[in-house]
C-alpha atoms as a PDB file:
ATOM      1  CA  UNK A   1     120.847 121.996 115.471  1.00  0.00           C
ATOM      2  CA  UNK A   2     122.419 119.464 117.766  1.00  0.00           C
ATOM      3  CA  UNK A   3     124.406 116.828 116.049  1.00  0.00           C
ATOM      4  CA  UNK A   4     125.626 113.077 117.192  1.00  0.00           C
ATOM      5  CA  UNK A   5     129.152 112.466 116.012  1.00  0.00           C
ATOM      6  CA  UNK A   6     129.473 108.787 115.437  1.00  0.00           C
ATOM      7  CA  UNK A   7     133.607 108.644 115.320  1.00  0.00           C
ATOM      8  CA  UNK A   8     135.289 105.595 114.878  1.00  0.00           C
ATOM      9  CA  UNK A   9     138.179 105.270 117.419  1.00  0.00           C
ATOM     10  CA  UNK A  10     140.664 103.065 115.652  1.00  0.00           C
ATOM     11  CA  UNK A  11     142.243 100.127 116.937  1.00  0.00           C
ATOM     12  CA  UNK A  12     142.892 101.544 119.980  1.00  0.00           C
ATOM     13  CA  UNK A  13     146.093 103.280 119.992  1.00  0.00           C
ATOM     14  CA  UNK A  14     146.328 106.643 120.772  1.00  0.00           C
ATOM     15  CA  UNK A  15     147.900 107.770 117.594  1.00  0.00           C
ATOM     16  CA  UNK A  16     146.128 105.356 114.949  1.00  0.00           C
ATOM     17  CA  UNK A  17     143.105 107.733 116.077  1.00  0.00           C
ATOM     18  CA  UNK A  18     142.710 110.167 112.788  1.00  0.00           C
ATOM     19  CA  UNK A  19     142.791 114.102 113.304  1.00  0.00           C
ATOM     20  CA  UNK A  20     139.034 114.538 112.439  1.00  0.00           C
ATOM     21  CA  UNK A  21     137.932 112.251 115.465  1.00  0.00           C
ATOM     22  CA  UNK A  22     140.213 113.453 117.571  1.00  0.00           C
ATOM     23  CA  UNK A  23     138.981 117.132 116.753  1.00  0.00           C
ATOM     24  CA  UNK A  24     135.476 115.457 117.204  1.00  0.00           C
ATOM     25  CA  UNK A  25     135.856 114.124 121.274  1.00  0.00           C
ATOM     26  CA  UNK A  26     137.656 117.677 121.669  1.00  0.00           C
ATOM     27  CA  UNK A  27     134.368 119.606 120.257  1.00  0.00           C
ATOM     28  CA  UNK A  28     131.666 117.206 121.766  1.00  0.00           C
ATOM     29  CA  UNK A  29     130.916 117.741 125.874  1.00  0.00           C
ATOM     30  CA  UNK A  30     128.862 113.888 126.170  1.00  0.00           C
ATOM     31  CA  UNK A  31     130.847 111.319 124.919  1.00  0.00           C
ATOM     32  CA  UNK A  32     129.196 108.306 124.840  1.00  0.00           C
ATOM     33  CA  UNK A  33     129.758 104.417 124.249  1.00  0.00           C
ATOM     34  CA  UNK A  34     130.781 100.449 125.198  1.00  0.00           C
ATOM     35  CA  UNK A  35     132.483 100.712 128.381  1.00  0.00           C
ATOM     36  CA  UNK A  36     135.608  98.804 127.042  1.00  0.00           C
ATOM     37  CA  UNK A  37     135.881 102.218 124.387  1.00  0.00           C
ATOM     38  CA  UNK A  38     135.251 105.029 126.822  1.00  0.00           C
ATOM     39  CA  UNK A  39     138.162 103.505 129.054  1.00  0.00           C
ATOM     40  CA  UNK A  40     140.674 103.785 126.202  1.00  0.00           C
ATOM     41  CA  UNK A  41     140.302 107.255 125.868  1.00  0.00           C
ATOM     42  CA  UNK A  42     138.576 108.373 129.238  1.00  0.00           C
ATOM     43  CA  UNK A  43     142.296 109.630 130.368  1.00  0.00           C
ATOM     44  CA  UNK A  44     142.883 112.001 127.282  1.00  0.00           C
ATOM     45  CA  UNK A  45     139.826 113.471 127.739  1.00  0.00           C
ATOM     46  CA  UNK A  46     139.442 114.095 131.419  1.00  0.00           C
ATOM     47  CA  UNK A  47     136.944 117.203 131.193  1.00  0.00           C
ATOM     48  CA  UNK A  48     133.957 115.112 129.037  1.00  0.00           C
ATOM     49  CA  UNK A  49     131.123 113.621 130.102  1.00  0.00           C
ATOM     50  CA  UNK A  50     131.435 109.839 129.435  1.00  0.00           C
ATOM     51  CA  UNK A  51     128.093 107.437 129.373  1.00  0.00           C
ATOM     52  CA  UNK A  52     128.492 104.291 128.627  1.00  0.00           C
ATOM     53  CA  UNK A  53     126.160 101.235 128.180  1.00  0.00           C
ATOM     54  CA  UNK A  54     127.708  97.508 128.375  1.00  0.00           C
ATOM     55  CA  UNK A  55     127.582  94.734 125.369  1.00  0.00           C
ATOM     56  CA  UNK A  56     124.280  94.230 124.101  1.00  0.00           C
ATOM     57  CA  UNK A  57     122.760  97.787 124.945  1.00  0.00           C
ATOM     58  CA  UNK A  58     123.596  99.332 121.564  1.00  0.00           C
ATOM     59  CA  UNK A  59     119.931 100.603 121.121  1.00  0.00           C
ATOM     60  CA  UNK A  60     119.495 102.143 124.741  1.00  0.00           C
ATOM     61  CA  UNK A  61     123.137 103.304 123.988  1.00  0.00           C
ATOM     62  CA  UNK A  62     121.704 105.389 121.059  1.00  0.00           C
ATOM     63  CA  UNK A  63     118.691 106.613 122.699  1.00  0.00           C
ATOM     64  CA  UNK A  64     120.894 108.064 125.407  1.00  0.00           C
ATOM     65  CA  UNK A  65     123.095 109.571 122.354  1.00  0.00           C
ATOM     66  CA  UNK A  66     119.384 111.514 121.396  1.00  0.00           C
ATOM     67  CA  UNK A  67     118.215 112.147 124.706  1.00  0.00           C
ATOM     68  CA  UNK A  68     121.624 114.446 125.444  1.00  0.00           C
ATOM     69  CA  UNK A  69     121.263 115.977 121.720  1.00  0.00           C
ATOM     70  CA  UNK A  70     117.812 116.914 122.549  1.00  0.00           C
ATOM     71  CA  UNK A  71     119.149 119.008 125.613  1.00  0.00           C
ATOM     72  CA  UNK A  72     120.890 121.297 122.569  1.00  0.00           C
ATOM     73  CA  UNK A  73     124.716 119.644 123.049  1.00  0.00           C
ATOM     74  CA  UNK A  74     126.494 117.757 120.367  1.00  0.00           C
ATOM     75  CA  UNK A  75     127.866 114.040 121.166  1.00  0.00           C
ATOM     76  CA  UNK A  76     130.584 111.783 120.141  1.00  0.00           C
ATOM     77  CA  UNK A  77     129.110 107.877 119.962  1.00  0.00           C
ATOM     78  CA  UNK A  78     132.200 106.441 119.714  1.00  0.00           C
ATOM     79  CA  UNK A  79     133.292 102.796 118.349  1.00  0.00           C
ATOM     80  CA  UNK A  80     136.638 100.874 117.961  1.00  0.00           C
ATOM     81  CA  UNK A  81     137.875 100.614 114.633  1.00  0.00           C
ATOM     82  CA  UNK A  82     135.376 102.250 112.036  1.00  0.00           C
ATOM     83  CA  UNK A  83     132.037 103.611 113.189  1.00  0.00           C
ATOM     84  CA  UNK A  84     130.491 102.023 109.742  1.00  0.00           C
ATOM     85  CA  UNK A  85     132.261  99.002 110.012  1.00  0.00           C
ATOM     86  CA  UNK A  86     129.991  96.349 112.058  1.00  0.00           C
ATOM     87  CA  UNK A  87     129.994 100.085 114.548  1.00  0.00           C
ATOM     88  CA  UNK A  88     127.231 101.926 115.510  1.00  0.00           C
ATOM     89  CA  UNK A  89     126.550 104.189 112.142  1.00  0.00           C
ATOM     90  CA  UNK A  90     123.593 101.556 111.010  1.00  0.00           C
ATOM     91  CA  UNK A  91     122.096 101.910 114.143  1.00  0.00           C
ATOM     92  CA  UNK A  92     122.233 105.600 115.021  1.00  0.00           C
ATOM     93  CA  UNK A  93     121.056 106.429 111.155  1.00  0.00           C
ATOM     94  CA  UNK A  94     117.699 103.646 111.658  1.00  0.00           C
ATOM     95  CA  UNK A  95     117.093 105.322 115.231  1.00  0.00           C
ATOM     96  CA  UNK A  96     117.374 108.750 113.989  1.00  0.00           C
ATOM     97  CA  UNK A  97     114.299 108.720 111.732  1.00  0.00           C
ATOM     98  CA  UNK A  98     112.143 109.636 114.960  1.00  0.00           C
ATOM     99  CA  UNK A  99     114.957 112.548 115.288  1.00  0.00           C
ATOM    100  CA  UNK A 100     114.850 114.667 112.421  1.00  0.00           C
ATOM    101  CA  UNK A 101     115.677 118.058 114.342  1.00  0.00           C
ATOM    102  CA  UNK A 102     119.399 115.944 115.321  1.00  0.00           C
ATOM    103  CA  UNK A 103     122.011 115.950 112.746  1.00  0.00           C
ATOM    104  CA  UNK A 104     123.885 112.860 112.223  1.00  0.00           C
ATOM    105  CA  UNK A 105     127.446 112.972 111.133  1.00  0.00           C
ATOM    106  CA  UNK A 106     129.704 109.605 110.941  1.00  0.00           C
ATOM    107  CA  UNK A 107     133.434 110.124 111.571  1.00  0.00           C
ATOM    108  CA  UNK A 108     135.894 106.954 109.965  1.00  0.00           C
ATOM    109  CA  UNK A 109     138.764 105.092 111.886  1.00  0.00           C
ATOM    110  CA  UNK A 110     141.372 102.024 111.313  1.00  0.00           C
ATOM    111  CA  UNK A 111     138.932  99.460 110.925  1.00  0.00           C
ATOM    112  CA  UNK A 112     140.780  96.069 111.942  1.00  0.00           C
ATOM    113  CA  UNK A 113     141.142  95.016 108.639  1.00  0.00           C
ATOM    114  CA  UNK A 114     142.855  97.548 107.749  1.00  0.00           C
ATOM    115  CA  UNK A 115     144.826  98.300 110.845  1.00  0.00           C
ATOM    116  CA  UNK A 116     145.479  94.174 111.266  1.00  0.00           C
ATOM    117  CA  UNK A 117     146.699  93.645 107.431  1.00  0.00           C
ATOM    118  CA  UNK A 118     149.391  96.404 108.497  1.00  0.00           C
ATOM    119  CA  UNK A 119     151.012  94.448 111.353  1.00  0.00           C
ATOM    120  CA  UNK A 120     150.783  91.401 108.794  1.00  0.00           C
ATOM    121  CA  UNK A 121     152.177  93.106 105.596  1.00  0.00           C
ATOM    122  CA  UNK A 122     150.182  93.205 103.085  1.00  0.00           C
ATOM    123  CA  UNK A 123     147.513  90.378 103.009  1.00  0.00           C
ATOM    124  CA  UNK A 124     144.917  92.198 101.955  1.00  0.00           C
ATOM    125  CA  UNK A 125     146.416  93.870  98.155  1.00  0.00           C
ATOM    126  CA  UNK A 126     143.353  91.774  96.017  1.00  0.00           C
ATOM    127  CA  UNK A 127     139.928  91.581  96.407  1.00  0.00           C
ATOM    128  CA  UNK A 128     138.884  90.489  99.984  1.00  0.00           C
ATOM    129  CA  UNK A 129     135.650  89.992 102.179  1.00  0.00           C
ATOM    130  CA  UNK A 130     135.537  90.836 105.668  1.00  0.00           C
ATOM    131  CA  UNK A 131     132.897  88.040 107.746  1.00  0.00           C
ATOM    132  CA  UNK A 132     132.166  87.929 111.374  1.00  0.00           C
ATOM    133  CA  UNK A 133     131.743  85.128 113.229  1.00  0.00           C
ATOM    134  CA  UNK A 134     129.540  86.179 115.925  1.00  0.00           C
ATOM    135  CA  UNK A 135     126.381  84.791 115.820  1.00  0.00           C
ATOM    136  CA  UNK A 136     124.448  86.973 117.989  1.00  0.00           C
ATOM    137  CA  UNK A 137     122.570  89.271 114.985  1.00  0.00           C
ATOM    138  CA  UNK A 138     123.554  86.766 111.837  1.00  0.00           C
ATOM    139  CA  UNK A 139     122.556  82.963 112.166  1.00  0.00           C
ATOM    140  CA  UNK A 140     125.086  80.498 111.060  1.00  0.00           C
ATOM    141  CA  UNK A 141     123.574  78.877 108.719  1.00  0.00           C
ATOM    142  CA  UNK A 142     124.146  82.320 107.071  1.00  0.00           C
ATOM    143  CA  UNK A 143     127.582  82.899 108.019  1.00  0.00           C
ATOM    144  CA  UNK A 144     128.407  79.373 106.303  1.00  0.00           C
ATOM    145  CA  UNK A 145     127.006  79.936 103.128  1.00  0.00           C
ATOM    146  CA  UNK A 146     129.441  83.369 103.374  1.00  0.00           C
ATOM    147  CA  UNK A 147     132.512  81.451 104.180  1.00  0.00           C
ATOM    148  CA  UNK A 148     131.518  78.989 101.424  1.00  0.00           C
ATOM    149  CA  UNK A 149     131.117  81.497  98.880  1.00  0.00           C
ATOM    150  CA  UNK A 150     134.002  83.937  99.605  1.00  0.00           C
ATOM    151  CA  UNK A 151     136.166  80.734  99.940  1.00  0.00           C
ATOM    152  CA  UNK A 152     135.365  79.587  96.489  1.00  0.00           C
ATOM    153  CA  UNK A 153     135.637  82.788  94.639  1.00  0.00           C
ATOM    154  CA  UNK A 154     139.324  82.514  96.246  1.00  0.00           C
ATOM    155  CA  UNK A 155     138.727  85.609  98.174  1.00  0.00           C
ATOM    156  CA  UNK A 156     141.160  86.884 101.044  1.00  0.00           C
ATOM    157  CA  UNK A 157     138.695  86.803 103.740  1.00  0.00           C
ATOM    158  CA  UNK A 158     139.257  88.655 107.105  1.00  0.00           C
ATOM    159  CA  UNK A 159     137.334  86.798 109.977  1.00  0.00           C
ATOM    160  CA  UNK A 160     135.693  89.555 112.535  1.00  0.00           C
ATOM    161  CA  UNK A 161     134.944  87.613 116.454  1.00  0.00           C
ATOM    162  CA  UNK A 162     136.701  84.667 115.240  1.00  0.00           C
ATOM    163  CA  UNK A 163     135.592  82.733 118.356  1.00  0.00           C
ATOM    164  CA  UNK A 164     134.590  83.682 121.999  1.00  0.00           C
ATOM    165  CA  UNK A 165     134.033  81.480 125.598  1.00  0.00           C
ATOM    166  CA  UNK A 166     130.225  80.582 124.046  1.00  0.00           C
ATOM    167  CA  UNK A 167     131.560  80.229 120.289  1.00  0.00           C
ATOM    168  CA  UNK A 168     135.051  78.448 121.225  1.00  0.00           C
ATOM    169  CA  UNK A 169     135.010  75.906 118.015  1.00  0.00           C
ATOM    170  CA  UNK A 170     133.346  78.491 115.616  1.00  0.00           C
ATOM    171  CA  UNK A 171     136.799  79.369 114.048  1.00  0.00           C
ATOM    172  CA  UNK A 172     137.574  75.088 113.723  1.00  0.00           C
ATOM    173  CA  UNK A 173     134.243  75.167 111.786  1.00  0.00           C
ATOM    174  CA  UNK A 174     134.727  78.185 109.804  1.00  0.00           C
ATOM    175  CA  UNK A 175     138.076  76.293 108.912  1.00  0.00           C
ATOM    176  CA  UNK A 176     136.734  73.375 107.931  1.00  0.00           C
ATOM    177  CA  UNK A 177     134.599  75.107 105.588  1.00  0.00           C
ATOM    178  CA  UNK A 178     137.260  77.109 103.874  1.00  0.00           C
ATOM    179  CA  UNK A 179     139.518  74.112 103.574  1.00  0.00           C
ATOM    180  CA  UNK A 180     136.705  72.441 101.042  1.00  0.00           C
ATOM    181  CA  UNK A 181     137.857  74.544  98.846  1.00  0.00           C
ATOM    182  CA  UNK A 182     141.564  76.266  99.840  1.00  0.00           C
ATOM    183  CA  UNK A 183     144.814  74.133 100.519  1.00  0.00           C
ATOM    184  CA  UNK A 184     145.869  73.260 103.738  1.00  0.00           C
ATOM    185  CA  UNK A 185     149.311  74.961 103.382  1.00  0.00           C
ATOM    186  CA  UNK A 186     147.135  77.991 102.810  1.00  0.00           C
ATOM    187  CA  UNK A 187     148.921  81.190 104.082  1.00  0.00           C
ATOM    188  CA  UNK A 188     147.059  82.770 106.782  1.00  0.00           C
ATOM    189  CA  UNK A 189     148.171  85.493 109.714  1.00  0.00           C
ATOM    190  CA  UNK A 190     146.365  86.344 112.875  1.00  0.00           C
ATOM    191  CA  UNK A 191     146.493  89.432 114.876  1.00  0.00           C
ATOM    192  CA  UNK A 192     145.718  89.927 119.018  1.00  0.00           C
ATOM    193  CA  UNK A 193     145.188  93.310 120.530  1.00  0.00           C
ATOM    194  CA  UNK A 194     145.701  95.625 117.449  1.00  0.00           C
ATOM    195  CA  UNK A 195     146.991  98.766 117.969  1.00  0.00           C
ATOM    196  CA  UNK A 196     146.571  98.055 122.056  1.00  0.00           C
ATOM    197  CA  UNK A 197     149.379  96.460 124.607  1.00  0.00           C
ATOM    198  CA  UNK A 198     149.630  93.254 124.388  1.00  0.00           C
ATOM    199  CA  UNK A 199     149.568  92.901 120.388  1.00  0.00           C
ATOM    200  CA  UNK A 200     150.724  90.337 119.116  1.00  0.00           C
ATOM    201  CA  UNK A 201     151.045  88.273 115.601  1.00  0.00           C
ATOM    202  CA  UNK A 202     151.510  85.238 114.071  1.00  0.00           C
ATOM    203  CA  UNK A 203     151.534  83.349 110.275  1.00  0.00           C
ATOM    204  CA  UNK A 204     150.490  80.461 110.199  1.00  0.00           C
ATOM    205  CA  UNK A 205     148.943  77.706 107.801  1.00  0.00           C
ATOM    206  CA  UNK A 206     145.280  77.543 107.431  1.00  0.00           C
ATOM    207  CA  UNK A 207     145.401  73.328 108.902  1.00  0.00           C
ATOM    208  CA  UNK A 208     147.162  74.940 111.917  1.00  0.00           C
ATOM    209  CA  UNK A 209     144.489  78.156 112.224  1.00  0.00           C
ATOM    210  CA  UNK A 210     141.808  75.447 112.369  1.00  0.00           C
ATOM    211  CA  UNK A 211     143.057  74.088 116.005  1.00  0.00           C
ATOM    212  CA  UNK A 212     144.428  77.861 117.011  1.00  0.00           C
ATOM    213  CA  UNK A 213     143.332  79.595 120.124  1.00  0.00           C
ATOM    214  CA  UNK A 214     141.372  83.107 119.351  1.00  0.00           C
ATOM    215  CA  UNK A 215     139.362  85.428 121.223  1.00  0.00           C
ATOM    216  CA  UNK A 216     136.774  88.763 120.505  1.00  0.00           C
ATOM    217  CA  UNK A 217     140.566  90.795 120.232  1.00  0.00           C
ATOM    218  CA  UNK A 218     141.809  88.655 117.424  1.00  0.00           C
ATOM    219  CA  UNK A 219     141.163  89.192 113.259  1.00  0.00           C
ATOM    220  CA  UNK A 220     142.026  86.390 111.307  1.00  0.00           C
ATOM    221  CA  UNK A 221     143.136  86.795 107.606  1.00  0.00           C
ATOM    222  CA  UNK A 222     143.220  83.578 105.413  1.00  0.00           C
ATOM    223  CA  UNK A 223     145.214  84.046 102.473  1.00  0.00           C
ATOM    224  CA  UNK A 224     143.858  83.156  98.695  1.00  0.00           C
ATOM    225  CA  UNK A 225     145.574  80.907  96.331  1.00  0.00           C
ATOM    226  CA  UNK A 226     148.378  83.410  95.321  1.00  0.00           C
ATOM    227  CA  UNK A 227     149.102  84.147  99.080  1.00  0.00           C
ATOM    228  CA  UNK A 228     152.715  84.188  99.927  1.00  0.00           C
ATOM    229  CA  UNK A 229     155.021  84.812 103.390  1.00  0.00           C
ATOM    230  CA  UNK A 230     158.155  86.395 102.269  1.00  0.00           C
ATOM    231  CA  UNK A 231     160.529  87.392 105.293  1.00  0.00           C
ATOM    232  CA  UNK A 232     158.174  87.036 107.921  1.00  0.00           C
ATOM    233  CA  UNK A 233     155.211  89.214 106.166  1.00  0.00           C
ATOM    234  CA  UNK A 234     152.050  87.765 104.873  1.00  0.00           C
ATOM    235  CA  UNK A 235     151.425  88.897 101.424  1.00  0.00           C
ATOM    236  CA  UNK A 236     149.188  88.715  98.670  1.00  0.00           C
ATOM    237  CA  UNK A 237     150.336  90.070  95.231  1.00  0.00           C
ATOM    238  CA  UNK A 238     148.280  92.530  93.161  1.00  0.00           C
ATOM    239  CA  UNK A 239     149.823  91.752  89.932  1.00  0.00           C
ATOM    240  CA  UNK A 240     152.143  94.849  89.105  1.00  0.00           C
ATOM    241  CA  UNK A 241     154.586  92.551  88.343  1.00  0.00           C
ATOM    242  CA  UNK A 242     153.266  90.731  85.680  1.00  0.00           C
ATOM    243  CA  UNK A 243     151.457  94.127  84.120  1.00  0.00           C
END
């Protein structure tokens, strides 16, 4: 039996890619995905087959995943970050009902969460929520009612496609939401190009995050009420101390 590999490529970076994936795209001959992913690893894997599908062609992505698994080869669908984080997993596993005969296998990366709170310090140590901003499958009606709620439980929360050229002033409005019920001098970090060149980070208050410049590369983490910066990292405390 044929089976599709869905393997999360980390953030990018050759060695933030874990063994298992990596032992994956050597196994697989089709490799398939976004353009943007298949050019980050295209050059270590010169003898694959790489199909690719731009933004917004995740389900004729997939059915090109199943057509080659049909033809008795096993593929690599591969995603930045983790495939089961806002990857392709969901959608492989829902199109794979009419594909019983193909096996379905998901392989985990450095989601950006994870791989974004590292570059920071250690925002992330207490209970967190991870919302994206995008639009495009969630209305925003929605995503407020998230931001509302995670920001009063006094959750970290980790923004996902914090703002783009058609969503420039989602960020200022996610802000604005948070700040009904988080201090302005609320610690918060952001995080460019993770794991890729270019990266890049800052700390910043949340009242300055709210007029900040972001893009689909950048994860924004807004710190909770016990959020601290201590020399230059942005870190929220578990407790251990005080056990």
């Amino acid at each position: 039996m044929s089976t599709i590999y869905v393997t999360g490529l980390g953030p990018g970076a050759a060695d933030q890619m874990t063994i298992k994936a990596r032992t994956v795209l050597e196994h697989c001959p089709v490799i398939i995905g976004y353009t943007v992913y298949i050019d980050l690893i295209r050059d270590q894997f010169p003898d694959k087959v790489f199909l690719s599908t731009p933004m917004r062609k995740e389900t004729d992505r997939c059915r090109m995943a199943f057509a080659e698994a049909k033809k008795g080869q096993d593929v690599a669908m591969v995603c930045s970050g983790d495939a089961g984080i806002y990857g392709m997993a969901g959608l492989i596993c829902e199109i794979g009902k009419d594909y019983p005969e193909i096996g379905i296998e998901v392989v985990p990366g450095i989601t950006a969460a994870s791989g974004g709170a590292a570059v920071l310090g250690a925002p992330l140590m207490h209970d967190f929520a991870v919302i994206s901003l995008s639009d495009l499958l969630t209305p925003w009606e929605l995503i407020e009612k998230r931001l509302d709620a995670a920001a009063e439980a006094d959750f970290v929360i980790c923004l996902y496609n914090p703002s783009s050229r058609k969503r420039a002033d989602y960020l200022e409005k996610a802000c604005g939401i948070i700040l009904r019920h988080r201090a302005p001098e609320t610690v918060c970090g952001i995080v460019k190009n993770i794991g890729r060149e270019g990266e890049t980070y800052e700390i910043l208050n949340l009242e300055r995050l709210k007029t900040t410049r972001t893009d689909m590369f950048t994860t924004v983490f807004i710190g909770n009420s016990k959020t601290m910066e201590l020399n230059g990292r942005m870190v929220t405390p578990r407790g251990y101390k005080d056990v």
